[in-house]
Protein backbone atom coordinates (compact mmCIF):
# COMPACT_ATOMS: atom_id res chain seq x y z
CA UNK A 1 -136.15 -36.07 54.24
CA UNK A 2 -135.41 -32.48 53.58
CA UNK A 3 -138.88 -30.25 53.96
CA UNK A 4 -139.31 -28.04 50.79
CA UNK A 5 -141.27 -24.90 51.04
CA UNK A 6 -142.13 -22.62 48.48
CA UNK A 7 -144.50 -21.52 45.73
CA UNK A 8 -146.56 -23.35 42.62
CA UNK A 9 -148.07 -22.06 39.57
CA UNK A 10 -148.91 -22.87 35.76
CA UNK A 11 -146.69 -20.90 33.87
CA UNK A 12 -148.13 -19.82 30.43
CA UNK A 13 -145.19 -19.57 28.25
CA UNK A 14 -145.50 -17.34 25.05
CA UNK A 15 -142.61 -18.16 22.50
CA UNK A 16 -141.04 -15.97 19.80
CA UNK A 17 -141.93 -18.02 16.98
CA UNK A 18 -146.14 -17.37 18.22
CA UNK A 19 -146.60 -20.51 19.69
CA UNK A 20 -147.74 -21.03 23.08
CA UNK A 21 -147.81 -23.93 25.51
CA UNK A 22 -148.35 -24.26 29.50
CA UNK A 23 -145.90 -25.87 32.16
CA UNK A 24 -146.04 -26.76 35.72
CA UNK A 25 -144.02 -24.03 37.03
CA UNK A 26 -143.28 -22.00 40.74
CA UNK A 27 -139.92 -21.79 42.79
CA UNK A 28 -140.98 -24.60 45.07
CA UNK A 29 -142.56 -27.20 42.40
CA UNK A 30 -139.03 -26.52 40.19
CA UNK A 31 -136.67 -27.12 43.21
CA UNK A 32 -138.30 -29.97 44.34
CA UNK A 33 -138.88 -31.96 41.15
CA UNK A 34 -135.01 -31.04 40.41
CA UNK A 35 -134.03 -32.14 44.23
CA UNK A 36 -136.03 -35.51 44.32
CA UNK A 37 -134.83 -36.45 40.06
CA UNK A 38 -131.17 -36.02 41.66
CA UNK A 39 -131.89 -38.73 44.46
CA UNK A 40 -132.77 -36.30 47.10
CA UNK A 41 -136.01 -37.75 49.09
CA UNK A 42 -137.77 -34.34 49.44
CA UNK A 43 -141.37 -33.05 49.95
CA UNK A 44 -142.96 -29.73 49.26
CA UNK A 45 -145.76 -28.84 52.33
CA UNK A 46 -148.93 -26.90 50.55
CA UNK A 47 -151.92 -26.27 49.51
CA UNK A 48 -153.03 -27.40 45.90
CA UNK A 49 -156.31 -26.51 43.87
CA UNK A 50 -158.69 -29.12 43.06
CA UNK A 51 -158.82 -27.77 39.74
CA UNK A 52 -156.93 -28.66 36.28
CA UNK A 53 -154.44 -26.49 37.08
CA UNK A 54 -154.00 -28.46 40.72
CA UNK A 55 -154.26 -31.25 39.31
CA UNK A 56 -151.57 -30.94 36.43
CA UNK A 57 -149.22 -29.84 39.17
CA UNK A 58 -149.73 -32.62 41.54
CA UNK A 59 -148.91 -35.04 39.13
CA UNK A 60 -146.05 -33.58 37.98
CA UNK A 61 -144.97 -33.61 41.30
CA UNK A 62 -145.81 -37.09 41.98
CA UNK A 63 -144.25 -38.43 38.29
CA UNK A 64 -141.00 -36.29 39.16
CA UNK A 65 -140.70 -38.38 42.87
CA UNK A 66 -141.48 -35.66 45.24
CA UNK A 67 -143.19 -37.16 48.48
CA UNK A 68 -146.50 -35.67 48.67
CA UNK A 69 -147.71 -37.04 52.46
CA UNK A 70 -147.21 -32.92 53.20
CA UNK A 71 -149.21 -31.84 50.13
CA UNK A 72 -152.90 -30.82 51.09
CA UNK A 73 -155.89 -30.13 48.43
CA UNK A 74 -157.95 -27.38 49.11
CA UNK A 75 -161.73 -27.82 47.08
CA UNK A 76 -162.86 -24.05 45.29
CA UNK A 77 -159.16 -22.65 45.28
CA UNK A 78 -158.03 -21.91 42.29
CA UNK A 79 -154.24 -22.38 40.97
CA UNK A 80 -152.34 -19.31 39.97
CA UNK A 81 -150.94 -18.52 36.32
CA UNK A 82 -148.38 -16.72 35.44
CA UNK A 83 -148.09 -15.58 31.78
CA UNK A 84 -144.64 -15.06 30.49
CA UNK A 85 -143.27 -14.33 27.13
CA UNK A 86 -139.73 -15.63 26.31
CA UNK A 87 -137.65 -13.64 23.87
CA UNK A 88 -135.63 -14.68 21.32
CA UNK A 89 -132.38 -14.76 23.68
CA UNK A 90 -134.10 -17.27 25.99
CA UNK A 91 -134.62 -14.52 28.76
CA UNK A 92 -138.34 -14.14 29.81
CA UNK A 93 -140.61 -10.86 31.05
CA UNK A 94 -143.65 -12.44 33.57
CA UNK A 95 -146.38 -11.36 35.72
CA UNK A 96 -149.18 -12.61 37.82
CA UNK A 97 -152.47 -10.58 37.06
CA UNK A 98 -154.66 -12.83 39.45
CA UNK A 99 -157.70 -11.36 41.05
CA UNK A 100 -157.11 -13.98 43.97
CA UNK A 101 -154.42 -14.63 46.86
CA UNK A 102 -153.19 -18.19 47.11
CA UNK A 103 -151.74 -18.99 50.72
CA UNK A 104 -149.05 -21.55 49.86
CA UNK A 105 -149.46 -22.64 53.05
CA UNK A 106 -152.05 -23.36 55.76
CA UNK A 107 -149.73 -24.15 58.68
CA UNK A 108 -146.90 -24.38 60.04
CA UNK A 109 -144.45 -27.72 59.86
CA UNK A 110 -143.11 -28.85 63.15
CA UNK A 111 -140.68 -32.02 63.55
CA UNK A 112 -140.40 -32.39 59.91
CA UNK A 113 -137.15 -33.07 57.73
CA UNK A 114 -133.88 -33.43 58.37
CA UNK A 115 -133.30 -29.92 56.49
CA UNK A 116 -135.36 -26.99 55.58
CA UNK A 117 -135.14 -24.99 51.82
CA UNK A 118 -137.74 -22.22 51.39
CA UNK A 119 -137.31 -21.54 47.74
CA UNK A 120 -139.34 -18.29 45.95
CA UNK A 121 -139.16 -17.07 49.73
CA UNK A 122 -139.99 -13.84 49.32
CA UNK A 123 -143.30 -14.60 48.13
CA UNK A 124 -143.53 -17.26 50.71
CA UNK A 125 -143.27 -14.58 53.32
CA UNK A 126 -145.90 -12.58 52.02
CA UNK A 127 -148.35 -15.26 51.51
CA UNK A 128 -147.71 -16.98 54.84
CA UNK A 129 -145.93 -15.09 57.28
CA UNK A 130 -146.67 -16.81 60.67
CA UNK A 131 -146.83 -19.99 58.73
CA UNK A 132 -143.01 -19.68 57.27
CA UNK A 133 -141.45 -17.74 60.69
CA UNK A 134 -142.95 -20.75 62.83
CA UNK A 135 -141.47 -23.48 60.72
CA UNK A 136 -137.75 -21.68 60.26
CA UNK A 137 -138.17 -21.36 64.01
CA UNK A 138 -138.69 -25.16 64.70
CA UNK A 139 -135.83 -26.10 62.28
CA UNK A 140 -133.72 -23.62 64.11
CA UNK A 141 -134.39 -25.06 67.61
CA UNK A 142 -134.34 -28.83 66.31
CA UNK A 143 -130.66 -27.63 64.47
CA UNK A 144 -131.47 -28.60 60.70
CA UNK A 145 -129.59 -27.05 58.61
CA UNK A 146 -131.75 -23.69 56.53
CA UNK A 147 -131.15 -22.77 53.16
CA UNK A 148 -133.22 -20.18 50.66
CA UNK A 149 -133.98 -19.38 46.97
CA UNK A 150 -134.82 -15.51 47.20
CA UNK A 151 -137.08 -14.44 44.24
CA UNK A 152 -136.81 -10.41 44.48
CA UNK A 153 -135.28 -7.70 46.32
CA UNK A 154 -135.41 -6.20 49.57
CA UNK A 155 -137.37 -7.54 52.57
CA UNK A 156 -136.67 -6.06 55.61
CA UNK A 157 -138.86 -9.15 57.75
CA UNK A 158 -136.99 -11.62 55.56
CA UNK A 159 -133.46 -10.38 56.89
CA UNK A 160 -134.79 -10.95 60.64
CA UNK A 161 -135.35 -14.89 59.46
CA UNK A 162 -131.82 -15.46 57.29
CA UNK A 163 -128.69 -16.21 59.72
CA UNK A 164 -125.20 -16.34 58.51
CA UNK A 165 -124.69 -20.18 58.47
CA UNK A 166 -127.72 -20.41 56.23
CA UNK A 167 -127.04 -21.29 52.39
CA UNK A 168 -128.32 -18.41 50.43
CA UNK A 169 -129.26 -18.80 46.38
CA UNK A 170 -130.22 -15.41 44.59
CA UNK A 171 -129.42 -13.80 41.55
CA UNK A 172 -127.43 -10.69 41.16
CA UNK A 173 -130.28 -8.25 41.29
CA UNK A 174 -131.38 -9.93 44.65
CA UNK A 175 -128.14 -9.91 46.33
CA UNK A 176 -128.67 -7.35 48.21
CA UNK A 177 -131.72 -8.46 49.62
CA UNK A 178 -130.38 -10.44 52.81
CA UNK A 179 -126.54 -10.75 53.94
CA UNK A 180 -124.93 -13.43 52.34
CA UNK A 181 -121.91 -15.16 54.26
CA UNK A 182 -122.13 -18.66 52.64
CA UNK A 183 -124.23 -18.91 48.79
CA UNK A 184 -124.42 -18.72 45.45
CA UNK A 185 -125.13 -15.25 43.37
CA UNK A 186 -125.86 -15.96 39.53
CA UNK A 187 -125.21 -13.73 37.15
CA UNK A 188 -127.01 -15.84 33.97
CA UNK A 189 -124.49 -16.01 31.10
CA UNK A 190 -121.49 -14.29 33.06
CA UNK A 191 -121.19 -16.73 35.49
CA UNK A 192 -121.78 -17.79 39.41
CA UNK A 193 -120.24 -16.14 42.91
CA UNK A 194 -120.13 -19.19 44.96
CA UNK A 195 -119.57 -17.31 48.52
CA UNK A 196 -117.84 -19.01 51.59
CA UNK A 197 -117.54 -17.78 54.98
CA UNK A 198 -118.19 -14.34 53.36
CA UNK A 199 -115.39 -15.19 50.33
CA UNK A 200 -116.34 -14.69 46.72
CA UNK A 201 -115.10 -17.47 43.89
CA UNK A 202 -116.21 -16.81 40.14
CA UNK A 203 -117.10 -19.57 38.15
CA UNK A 204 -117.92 -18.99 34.32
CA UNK A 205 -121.01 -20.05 33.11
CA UNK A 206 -121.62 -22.84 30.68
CA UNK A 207 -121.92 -21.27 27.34
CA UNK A 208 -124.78 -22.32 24.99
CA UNK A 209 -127.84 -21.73 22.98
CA UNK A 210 -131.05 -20.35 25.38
CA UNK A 211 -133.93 -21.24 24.44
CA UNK A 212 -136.04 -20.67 27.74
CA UNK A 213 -134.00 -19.44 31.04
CA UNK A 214 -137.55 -19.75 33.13
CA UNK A 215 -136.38 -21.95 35.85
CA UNK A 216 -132.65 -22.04 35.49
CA UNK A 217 -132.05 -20.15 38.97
CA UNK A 218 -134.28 -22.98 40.50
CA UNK A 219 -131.64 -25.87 38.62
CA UNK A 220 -128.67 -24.44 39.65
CA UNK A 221 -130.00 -23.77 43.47
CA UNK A 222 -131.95 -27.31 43.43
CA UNK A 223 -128.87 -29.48 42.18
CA UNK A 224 -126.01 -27.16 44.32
CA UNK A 225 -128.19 -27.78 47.55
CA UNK A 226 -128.44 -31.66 46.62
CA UNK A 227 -124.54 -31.83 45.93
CA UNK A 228 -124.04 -29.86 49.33
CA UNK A 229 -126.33 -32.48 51.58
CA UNK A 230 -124.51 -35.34 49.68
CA UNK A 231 -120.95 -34.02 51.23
CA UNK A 232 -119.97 -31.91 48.22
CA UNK A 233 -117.83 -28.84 48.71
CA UNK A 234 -120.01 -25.83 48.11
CA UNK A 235 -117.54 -25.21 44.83
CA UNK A 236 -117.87 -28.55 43.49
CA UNK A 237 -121.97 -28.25 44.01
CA UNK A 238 -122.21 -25.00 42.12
CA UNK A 239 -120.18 -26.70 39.43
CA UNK A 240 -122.76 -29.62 38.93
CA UNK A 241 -125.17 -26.84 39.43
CA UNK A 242 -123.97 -24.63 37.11
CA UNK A 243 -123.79 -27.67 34.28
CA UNK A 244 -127.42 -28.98 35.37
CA UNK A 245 -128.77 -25.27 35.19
CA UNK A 246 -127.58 -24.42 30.99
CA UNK A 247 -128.33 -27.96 30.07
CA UNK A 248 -132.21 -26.89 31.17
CA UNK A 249 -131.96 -23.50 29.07
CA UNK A 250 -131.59 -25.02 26.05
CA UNK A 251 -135.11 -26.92 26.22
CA UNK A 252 -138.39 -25.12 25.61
CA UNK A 253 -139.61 -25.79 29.14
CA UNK A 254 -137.52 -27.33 32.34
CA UNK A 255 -139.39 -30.34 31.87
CA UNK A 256 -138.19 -31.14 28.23
């Protein structure tokens, strides 16, 4: 089982056209959905809401195959929203005006998984330090292999955490963020830098009509990763990746 960490929201997506509609959203909840739909058996450790928000985001979880044994439910906390308003191109401006902190996690996960992904880790740190450090620390000492979905730039306690045989996933804005000796750097509609033992291969990106590019970092990373534990060369991954990740622009929401 790989152990998926990382965070879960409702997005509220505002379209072009005026319409509006929300969708089970968050770096962890997109990876992991995407992960267990391609055959991966993965579960995402947390802490969930009791409310409707919690609730919407459990199921989806549970309807998309995730295991949810690792998945607690915390009475009174309320699940985050994220508004975000899509343009006309497909690419999407967001923010999280919430008067409240959600921990993503409560505690740390020893023994679990046969592989680690910490995906939106950036936030993950901040919400849950000790709780993330201690659980990359156990993976590390039990010798499951790490990987990471960064989700903005620059953090100098994340750097102390990433190690050079770990699989990194970012975008070109966050590339900078950790050293990257074996990963994938998007850059949207001009392609992919798969990166091996610190060697950069383009790929061109799948050309086609956005709709909605919320999520398509978390596609590419989710399927790659699953093509990589499955004995796929990194390249081949990012190509299924790549495919998997414009095939989810082109819908108004990841889920269809």
């Amino acid at each position: 089982m790989l152990l998926c960490l990382g965070p879960f929201v409702v997005d509220h997506l505002a379209f072009p056209d005026g319409s509006e509609t929300r969708a089970p959203g968050g770096n962890g909840l997109l990876v992991a959905c995407t992960l267990a739909r391609g055959g991966v058996h993965v579960s995402l450790a947390g802490i969930l809401g009791d409310d409707a928000g919690g609730q919407l985001l459990r199921r989806t979880l549970a309807d998309g195959g995730v295991d949810l044994c690792l998945l607690e439910t915390a009475p009174g906390l309320p699940t985050k929203t994220c508004p975000i308003r899509v343009a006309p191109d497909g690419t999407w401006t967001g923010s999280t005006p919430v008067p409240f902190f959600h921990p993503y996690l409560s505690r740390p996960f020893f023994g679990v998984g046969d592989g680690l992904h910490v995906a939106g880790a950036n936030s993950l740190l901040r919400a849950a330090p000790d709780a993330l450090g201690s659980t990359v620390a156990d993976a590390r000492q039990r010798g499951v292999p790490v990987s990471w979905g960064l989700n903005r730039l620059g953090d100098e306690d994340l750097q102390s955490l990433v190690r050079s045989e770990d699989l990194v996933f970012c975008n070109a804005a966050e590339r900078g963020a950790v050293p990257i000796v074996n990963g994938i750097v998007s850059h949207g509609a001009e392609g992919v830098e798969v990166i091996r033992a610190g060697r950069a291969t383009r790929l061109p990106a799948v050309r086609v009509q956005a709709v909605n590019t919320v999520g398509a970092g978390d596609v590419l990373s989710a399927v790659t990763l699953a093509g990589v534990r499955s004995g796929d060369d990194l390249l081949d991954a990012a190509r299924a990746g790549i495919d998997a990740a414009a095939r989810s622009v082109t819908r108004r929401t990841w889920l269809g």
